[in-house]
C-alpha atoms as a PDB file:
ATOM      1  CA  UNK A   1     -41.667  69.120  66.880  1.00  0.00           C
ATOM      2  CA  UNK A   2     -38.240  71.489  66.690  1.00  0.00           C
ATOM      3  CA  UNK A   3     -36.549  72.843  64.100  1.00  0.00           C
ATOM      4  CA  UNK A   4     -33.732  75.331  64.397  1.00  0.00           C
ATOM      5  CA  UNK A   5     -31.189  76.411  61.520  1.00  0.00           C
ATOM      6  CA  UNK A   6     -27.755  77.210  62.040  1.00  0.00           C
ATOM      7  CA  UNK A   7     -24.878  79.695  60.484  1.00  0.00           C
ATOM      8  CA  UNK A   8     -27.168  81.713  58.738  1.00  0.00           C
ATOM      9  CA  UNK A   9     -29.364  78.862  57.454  1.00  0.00           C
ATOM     10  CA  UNK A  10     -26.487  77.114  55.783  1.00  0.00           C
ATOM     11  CA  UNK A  11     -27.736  73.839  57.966  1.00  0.00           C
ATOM     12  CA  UNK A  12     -31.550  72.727  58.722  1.00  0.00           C
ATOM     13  CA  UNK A  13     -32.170  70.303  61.741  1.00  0.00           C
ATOM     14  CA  UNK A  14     -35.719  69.325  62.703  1.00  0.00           C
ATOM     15  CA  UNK A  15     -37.240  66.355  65.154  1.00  0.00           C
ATOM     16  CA  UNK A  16     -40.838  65.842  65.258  1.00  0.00           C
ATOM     17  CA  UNK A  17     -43.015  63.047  66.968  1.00  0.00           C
ATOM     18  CA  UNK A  18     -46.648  61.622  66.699  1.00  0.00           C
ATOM     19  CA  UNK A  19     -48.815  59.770  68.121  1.00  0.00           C
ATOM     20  CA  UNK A  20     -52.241  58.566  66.493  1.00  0.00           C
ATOM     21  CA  UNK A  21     -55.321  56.324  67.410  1.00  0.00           C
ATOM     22  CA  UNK A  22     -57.639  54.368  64.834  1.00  0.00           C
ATOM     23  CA  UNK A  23     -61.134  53.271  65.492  1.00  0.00           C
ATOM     24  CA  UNK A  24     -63.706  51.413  63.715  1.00  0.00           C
ATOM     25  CA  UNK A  25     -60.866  50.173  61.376  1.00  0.00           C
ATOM     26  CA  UNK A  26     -62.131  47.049  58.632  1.00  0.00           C
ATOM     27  CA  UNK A  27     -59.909  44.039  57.910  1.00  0.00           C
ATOM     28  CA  UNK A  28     -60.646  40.345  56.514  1.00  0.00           C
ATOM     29  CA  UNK A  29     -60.988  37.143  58.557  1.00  0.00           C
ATOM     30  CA  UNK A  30     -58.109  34.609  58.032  1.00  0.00           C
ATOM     31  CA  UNK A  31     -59.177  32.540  55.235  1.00  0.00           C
ATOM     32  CA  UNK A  32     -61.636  34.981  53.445  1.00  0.00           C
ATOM     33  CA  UNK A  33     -63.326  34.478  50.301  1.00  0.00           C
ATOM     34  CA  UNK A  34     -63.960  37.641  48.162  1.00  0.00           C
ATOM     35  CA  UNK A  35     -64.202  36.916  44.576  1.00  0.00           C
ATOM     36  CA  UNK A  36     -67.968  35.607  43.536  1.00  0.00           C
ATOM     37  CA  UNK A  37     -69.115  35.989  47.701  1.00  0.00           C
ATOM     38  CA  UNK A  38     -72.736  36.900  48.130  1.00  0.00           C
ATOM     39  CA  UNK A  39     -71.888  37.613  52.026  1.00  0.00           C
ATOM     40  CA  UNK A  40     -68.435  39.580  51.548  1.00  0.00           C
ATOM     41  CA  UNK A  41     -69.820  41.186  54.616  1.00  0.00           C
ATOM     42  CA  UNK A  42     -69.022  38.494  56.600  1.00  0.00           C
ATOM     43  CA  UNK A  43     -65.519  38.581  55.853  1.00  0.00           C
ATOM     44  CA  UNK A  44     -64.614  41.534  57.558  1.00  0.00           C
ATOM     45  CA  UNK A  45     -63.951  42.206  61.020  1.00  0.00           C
ATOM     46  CA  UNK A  46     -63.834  45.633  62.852  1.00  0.00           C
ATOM     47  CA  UNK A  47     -60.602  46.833  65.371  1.00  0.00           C
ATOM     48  CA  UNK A  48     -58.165  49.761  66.512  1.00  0.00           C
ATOM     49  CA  UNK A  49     -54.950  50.949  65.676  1.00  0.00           C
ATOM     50  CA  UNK A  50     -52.537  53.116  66.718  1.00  0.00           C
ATOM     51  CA  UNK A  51     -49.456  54.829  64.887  1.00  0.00           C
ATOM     52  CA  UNK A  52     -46.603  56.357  66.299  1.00  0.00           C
ATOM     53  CA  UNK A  53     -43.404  57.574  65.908  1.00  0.00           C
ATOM     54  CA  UNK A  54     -40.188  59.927  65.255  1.00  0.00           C
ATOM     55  CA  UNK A  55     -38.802  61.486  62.158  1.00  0.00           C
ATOM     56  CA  UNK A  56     -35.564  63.555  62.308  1.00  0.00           C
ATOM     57  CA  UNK A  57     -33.819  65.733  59.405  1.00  0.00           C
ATOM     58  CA  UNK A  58     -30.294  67.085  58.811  1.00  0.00           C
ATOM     59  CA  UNK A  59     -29.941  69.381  55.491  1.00  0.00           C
ATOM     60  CA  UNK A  60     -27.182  71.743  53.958  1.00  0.00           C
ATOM     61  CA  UNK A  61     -28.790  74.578  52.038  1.00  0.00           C
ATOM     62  CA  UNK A  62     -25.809  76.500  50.975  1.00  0.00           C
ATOM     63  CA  UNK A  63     -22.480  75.578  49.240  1.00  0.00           C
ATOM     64  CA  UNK A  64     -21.163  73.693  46.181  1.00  0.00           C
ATOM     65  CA  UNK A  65     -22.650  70.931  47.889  1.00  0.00           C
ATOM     66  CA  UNK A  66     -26.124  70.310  49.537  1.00  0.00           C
ATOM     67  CA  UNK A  67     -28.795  67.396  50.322  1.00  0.00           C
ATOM     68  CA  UNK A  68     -29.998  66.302  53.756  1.00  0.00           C
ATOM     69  CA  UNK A  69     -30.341  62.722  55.255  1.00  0.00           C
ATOM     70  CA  UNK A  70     -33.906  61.659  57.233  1.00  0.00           C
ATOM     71  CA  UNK A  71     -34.771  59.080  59.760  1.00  0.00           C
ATOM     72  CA  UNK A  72     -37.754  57.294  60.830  1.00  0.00           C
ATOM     73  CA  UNK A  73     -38.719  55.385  63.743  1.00  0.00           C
ATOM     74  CA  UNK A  74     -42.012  54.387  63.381  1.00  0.00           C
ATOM     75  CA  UNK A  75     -44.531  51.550  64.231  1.00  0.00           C
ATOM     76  CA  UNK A  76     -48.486  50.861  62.617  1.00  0.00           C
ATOM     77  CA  UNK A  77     -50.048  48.544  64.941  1.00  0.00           C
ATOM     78  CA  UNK A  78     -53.978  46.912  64.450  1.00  0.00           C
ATOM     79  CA  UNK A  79     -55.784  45.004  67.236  1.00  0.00           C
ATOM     80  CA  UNK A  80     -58.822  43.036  66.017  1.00  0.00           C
ATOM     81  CA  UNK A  81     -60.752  40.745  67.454  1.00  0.00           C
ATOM     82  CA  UNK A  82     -60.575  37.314  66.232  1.00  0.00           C
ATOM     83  CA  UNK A  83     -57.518  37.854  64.055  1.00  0.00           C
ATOM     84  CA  UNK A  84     -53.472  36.540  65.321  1.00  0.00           C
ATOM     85  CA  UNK A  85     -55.475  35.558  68.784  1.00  0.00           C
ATOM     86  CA  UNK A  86     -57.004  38.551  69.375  1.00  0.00           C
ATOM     87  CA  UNK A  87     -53.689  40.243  70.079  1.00  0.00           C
ATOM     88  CA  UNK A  88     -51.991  43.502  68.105  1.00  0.00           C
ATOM     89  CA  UNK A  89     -49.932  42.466  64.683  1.00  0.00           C
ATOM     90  CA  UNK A  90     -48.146  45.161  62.465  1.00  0.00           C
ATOM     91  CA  UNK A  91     -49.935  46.532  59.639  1.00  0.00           C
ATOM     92  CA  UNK A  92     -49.444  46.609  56.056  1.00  0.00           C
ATOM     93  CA  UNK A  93     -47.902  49.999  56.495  1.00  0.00           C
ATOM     94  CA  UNK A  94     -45.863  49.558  59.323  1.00  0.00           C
ATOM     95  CA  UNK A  95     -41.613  50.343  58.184  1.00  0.00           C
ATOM     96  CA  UNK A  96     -39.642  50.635  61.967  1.00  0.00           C
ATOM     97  CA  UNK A  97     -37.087  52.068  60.002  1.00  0.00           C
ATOM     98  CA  UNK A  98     -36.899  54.494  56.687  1.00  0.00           C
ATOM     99  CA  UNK A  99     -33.615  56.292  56.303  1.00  0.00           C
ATOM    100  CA  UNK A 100     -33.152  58.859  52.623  1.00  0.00           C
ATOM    101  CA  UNK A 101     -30.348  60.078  51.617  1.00  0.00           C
ATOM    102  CA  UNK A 102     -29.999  62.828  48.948  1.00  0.00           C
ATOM    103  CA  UNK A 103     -26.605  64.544  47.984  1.00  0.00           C
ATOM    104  CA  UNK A 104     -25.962  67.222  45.537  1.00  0.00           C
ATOM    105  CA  UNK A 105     -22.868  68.657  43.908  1.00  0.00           C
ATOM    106  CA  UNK A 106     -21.897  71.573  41.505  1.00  0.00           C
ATOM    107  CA  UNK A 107     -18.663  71.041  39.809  1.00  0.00           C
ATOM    108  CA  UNK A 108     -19.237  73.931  37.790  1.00  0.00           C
ATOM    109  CA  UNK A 109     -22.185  76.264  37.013  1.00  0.00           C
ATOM    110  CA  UNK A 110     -23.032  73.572  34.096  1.00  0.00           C
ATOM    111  CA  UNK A 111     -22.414  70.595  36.113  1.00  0.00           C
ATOM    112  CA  UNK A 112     -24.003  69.052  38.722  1.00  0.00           C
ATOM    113  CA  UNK A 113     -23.814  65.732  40.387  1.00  0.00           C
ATOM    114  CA  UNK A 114     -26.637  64.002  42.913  1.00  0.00           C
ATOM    115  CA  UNK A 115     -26.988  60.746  44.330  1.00  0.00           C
ATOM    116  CA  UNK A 116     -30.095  59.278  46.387  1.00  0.00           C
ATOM    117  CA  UNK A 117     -30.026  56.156  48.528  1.00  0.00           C
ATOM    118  CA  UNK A 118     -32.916  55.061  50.480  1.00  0.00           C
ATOM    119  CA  UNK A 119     -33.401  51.834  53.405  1.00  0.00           C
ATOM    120  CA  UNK A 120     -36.914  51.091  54.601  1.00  0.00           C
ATOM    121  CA  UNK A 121     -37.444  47.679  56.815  1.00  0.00           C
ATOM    122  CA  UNK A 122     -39.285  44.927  54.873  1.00  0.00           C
ATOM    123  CA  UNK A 123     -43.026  45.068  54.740  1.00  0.00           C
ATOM    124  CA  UNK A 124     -44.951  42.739  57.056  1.00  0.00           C
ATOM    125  CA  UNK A 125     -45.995  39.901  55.493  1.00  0.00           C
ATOM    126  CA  UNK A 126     -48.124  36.403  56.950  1.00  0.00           C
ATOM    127  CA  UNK A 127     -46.066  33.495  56.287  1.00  0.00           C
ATOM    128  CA  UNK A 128     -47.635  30.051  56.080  1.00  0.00           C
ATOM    129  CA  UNK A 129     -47.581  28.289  60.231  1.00  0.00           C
ATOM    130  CA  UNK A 130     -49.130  25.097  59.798  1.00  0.00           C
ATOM    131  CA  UNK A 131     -50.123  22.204  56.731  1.00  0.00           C
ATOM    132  CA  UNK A 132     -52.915  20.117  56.863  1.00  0.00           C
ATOM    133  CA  UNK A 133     -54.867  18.117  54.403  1.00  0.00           C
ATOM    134  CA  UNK A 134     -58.647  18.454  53.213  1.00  0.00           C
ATOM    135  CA  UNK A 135     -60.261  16.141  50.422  1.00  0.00           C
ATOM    136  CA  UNK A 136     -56.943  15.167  49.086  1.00  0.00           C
ATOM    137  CA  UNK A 137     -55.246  18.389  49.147  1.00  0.00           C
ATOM    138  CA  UNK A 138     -52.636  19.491  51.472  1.00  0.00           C
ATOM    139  CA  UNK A 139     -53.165  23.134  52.171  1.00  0.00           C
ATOM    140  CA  UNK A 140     -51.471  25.500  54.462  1.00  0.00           C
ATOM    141  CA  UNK A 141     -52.250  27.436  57.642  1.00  0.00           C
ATOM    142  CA  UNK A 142     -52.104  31.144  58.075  1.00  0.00           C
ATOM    143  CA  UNK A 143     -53.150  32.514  61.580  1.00  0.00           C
ATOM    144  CA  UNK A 144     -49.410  34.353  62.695  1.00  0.00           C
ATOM    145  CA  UNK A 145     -51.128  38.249  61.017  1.00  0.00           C
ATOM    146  CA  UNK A 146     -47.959  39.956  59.292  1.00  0.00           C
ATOM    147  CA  UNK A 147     -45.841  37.775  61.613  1.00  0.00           C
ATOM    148  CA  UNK A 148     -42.519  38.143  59.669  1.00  0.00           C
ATOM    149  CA  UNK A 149     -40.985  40.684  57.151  1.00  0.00           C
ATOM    150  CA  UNK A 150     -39.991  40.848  53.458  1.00  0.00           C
ATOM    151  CA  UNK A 151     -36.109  41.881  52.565  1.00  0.00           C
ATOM    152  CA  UNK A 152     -35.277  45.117  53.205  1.00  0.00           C
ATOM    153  CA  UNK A 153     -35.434  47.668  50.557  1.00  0.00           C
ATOM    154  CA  UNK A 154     -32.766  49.552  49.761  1.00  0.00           C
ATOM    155  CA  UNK A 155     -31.672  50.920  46.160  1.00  0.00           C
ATOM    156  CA  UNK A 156     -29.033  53.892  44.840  1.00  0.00           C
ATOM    157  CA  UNK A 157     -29.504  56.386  42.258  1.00  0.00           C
ATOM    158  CA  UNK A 158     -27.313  58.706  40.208  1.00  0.00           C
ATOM    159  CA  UNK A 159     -27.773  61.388  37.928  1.00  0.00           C
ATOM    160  CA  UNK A 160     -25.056  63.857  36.447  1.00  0.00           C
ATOM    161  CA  UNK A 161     -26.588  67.171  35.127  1.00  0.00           C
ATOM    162  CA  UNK A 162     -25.320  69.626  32.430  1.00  0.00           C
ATOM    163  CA  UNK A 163     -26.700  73.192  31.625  1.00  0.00           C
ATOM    164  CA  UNK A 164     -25.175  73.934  28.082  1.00  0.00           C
ATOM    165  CA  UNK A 165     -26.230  77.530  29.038  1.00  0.00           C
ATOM    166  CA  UNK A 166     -26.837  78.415  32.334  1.00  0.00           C
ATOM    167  CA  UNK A 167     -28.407  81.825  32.276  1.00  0.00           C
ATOM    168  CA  UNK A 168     -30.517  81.903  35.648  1.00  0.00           C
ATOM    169  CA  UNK A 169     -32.628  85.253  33.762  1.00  0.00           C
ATOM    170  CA  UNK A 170     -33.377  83.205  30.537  1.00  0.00           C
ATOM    171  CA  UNK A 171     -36.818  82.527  29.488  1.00  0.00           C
ATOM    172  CA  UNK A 172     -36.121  79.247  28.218  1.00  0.00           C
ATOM    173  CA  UNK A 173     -33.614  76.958  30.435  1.00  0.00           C
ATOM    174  CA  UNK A 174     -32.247  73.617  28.952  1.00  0.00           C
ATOM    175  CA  UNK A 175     -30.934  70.652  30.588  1.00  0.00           C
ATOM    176  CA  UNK A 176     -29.092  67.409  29.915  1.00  0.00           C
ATOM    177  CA  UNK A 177     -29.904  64.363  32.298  1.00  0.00           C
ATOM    178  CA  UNK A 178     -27.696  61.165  32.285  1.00  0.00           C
ATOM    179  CA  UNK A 179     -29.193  58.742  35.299  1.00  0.00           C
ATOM    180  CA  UNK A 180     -28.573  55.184  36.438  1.00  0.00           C
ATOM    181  CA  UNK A 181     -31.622  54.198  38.295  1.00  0.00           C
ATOM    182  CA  UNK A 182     -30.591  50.924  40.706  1.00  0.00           C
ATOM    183  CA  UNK A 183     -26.999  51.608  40.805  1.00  0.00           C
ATOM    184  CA  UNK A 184     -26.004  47.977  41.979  1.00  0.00           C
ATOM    185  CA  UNK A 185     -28.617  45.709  40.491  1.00  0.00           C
ATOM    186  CA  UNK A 186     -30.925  45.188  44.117  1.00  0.00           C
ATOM    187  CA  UNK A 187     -33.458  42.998  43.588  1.00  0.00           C
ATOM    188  CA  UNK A 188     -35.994  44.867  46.133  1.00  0.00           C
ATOM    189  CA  UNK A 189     -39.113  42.049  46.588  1.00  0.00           C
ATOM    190  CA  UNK A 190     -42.020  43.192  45.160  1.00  0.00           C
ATOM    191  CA  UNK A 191     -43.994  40.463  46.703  1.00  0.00           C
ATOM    192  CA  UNK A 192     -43.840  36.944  48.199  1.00  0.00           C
ATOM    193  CA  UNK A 193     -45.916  34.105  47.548  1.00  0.00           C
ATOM    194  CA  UNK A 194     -46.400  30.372  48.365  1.00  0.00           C
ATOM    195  CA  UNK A 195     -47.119  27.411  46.140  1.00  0.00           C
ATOM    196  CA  UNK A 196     -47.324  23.876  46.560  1.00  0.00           C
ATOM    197  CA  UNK A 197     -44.295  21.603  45.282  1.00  0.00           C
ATOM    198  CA  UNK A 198     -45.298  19.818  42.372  1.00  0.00           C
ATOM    199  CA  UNK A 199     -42.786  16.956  43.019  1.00  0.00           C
ATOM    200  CA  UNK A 200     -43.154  16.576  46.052  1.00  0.00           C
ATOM    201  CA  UNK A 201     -46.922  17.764  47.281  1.00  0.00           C
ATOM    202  CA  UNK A 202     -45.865  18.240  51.455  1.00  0.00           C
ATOM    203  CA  UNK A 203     -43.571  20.909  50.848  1.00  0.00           C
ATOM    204  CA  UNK A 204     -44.422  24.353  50.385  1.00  0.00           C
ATOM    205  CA  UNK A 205     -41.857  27.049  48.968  1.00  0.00           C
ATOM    206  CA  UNK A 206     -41.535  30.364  48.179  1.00  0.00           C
ATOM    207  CA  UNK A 207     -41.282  32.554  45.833  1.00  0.00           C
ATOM    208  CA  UNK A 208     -39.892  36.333  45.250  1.00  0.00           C
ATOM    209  CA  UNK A 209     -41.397  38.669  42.265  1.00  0.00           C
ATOM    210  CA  UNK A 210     -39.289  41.458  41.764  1.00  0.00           C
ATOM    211  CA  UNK A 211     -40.277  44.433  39.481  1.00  0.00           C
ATOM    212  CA  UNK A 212     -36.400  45.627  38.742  1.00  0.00           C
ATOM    213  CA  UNK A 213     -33.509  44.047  39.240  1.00  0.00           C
ATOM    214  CA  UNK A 214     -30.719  45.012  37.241  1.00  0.00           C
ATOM    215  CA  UNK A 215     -29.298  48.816  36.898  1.00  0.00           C
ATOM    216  CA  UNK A 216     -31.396  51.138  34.986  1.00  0.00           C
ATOM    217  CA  UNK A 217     -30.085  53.512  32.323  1.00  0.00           C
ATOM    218  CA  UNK A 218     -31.523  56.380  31.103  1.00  0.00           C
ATOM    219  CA  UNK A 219     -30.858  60.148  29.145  1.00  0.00           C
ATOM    220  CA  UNK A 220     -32.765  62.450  28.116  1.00  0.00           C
ATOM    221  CA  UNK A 221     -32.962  66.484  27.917  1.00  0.00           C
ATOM    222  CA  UNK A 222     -35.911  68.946  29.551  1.00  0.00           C
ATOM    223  CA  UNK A 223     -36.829  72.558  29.145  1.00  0.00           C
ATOM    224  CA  UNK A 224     -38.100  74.582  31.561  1.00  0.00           C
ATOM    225  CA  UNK A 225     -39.443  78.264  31.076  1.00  0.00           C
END
């Protein structure tokens, strides 16, 4: 890594990379059967991994206003035998990108102002490849491991601030919050699943859960001492 501040550490920069092996790492056979299973053992299948990567930061310190933006490269790989044909497939974990944003800004000694925004690449995620049909049912295929990606996340939040009394040597410090969590209504996926069409049995389609999805409200007032 390197990190260096500038004018009198008004500004922070820092870049830092990585590099890390996995051994002897557990994960389940396509297909496996955990809930009421004797035999869960033999389920699981043993691999590698590796995880590597580079994060960089830019941050102001000093002045009315202040914050810093990060950003990741990264990439969680697992190799196991006898899962996605024996060759290396993303794991749960694995974001290429993750970018944060996080601005702050004093009007006043009372008032203050921040905003964070944050992008992260969709989570891997094993999408049905093939149908086929057993004892009347028509059931689907997986065998592409974390082969495509959810939506992107990204969300923006917003808070205003107000010290009635801001006395930095004061025992007791109170403060007025008024936040809008999910600024523009994203609806991030949660998760995505797959069910069979009841009309019409040979089709399968998707569907997206998402925890919030609508802008988010909130006030309230905190002491500190």
């Amino acid at each position: 890594g390197y990190f260096r501040n500038f004018k009198n550490n008004t500004y922070e920069f820092s870049v830092e990379a990585y590099f890390k092996k996995f051994y002897d790492l557990l994960d389940y056979v396509d297909g496996a059967t955990l809930l009421l299973n004797p035999y869960v053992e033999q389920d699981f299948l043993s691999g590698y991994g590796q995880a590597y990567g580079l994060e960089m930061k830019v941050g102001k310190r000093v002045g009315k206003t202040t914050g810093w933006v990060s950003y990741t490269l990264s990439r969680t790989e697992r190799t196991v035998a006898g899962i996605n044909g024996d060759k290396a497939f993303p794991s749960n974990y694995d974001k290429p990108h993750d970018v944060s944003l996080i601005v702050y800004h004093n009007f006043t000694d009372k008032w203050e102002v921040s905003g964070v925004f944050n992008y992260a690449t969709g989570k891997p995620i094993t999408y049905p490849d093939g149908r086929f049909e057993f004892d009347g049912y028509v059931l689907s295929n997986y065998s592409n491991r974390n082969g495509a990606r959810m939506p992107d996340f990204h969300r923006l939040d917003l808070a205003v601030n107000f010290w009635p009394k801001r006395n930095p040597e004061a025992k007791l410090k109170g403060k007025w919050n008024l936040s809008i969590f999910n600024v523009y209504g994203r609806r991030n996926a949660f998760s995505i699943s797959f069910r069979q069409n009841t009309d019409y049995p040979q089709y399968t389609e998707a569907y997206r859960i998402s925890i919030l999805g609508s802008p988010v409200p909130a006030i309230g007032y905190s002491i500190t001492f």
